[in-house]
Protein backbone atom coordinates (compact mmCIF):
# COMPACT_ATOMS: atom_id res chain seq x y z
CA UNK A 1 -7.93 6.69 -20.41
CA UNK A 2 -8.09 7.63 -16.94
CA UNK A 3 -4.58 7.77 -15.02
CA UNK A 4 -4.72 5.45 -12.02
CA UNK A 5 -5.41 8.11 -9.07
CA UNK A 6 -5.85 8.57 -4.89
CA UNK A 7 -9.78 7.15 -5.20
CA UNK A 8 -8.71 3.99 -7.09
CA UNK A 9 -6.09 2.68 -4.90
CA UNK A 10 -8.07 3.19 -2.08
CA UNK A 11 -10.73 1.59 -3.63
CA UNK A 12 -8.54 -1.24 -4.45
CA UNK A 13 -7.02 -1.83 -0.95
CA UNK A 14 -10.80 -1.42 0.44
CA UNK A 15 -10.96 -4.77 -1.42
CA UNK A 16 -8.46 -6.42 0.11
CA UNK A 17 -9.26 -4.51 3.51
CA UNK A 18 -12.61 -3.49 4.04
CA UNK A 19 -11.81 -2.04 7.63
CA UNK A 20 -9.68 0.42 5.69
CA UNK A 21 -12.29 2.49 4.36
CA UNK A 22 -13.08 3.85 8.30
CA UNK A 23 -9.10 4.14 8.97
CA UNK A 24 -8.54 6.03 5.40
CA UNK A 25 -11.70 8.65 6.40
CA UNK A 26 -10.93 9.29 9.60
CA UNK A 27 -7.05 9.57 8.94
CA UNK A 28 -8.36 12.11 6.37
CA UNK A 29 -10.90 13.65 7.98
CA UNK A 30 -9.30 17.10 9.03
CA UNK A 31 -8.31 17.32 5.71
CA UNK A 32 -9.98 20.28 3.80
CA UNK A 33 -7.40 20.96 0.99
CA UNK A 34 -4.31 19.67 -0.26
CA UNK A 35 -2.97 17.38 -3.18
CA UNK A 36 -4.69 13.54 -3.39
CA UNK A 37 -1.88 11.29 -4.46
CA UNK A 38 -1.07 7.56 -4.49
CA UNK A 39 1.88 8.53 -1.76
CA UNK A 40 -0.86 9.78 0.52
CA UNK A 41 -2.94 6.48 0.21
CA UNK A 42 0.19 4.47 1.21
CA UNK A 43 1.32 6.97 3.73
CA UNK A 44 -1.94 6.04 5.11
CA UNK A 45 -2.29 2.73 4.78
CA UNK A 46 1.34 0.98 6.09
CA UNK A 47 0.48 2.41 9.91
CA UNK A 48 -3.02 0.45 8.83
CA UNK A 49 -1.17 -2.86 7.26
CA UNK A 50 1.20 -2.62 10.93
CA UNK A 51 -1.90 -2.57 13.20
CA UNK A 52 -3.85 -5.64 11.78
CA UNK A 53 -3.58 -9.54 11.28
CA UNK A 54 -4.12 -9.97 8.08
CA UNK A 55 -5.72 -13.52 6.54
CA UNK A 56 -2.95 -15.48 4.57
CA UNK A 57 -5.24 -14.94 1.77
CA UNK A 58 -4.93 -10.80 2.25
CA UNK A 59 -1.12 -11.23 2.39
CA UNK A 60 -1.22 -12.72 -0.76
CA UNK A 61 -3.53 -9.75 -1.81
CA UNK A 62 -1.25 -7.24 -1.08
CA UNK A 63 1.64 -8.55 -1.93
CA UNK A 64 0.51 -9.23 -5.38
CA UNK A 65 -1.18 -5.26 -5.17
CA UNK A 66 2.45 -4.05 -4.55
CA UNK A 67 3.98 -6.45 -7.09
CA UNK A 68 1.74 -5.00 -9.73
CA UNK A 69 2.44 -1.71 -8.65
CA UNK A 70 5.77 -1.83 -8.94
CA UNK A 71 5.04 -3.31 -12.17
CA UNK A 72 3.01 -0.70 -13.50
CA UNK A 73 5.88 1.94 -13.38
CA UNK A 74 6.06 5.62 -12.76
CA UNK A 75 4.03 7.06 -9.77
CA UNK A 76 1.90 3.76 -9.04
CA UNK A 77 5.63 2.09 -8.88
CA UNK A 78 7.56 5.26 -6.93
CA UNK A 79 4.62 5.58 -4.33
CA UNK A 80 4.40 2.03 -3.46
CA UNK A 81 8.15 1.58 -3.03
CA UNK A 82 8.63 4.68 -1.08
CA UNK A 83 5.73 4.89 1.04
CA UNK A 84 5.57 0.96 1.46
CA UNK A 85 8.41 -1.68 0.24
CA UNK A 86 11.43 1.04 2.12
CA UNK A 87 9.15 0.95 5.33
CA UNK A 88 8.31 -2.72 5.81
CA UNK A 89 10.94 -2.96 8.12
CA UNK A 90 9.57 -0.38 10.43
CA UNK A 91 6.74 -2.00 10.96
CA UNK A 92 8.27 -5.88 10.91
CA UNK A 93 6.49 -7.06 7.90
CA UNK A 94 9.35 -7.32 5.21
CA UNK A 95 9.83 -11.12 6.81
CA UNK A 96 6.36 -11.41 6.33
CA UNK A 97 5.63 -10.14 3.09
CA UNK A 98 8.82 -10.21 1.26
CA UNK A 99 8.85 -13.53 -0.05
CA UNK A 100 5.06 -13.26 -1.50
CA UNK A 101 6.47 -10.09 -3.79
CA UNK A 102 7.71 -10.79 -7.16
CA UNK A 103 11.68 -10.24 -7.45
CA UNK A 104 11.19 -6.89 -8.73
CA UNK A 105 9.24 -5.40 -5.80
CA UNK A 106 11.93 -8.12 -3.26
CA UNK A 107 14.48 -5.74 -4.54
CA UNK A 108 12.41 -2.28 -2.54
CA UNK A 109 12.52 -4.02 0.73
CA UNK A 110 15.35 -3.51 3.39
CA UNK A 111 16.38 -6.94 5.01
């Protein structure tokens, strides 16, 4: 089995967000070498979450994305805490998306 890598969870927030596929190339563009990883994606993609109004129905989406990530463990867990769930603050969405998480990914986000 495949580990889960940089392609799929950009393919999986393209579901949620199709406008992210344009932000995630062109955030990436100058990029020529360099390590893929699921921090980079998220690194990416909170700036992204910040700029946008999101549907209630993509809230849910990500919030359940995050919860599962979380979930998952090891680098799908440590990426989406530390590149997202720490950060939500930042970008004044922990109000916002905090109470769609489940308790495990509530306990990643600053008040």
């Amino acid at each position: 089995m495949n580990p889960y890598g940089e392609t799929d969870l950009v393919n999986d927030l393209v579901r949620i967000f199709p406008e992210f596929a344009a932000y995630w190339k062109e955030d990436n563009e100058d990029r020529e070498f360099g390590s893929s990883s699921l921090h980079r994606v998220y690194m990416s993609f909170l700036p992204f979450l910040g700029r946008i109004q999101p549907t209630q129905k993509q809230w849910h989406l990500v919030a359940h994305h995050l919860s599962q990530a979380v979930a998952s463990g090891g680098d799908q867990e440590n990426a989406a805490y530390t590149c997202v769930l720490e950060h939500l603050h930042q970008v004044q969405l922990n109000r916002i998306l905090r109470p769609l998480l489940s308790k495990e990914a509530q306990a990643y986000v600053r008040a």
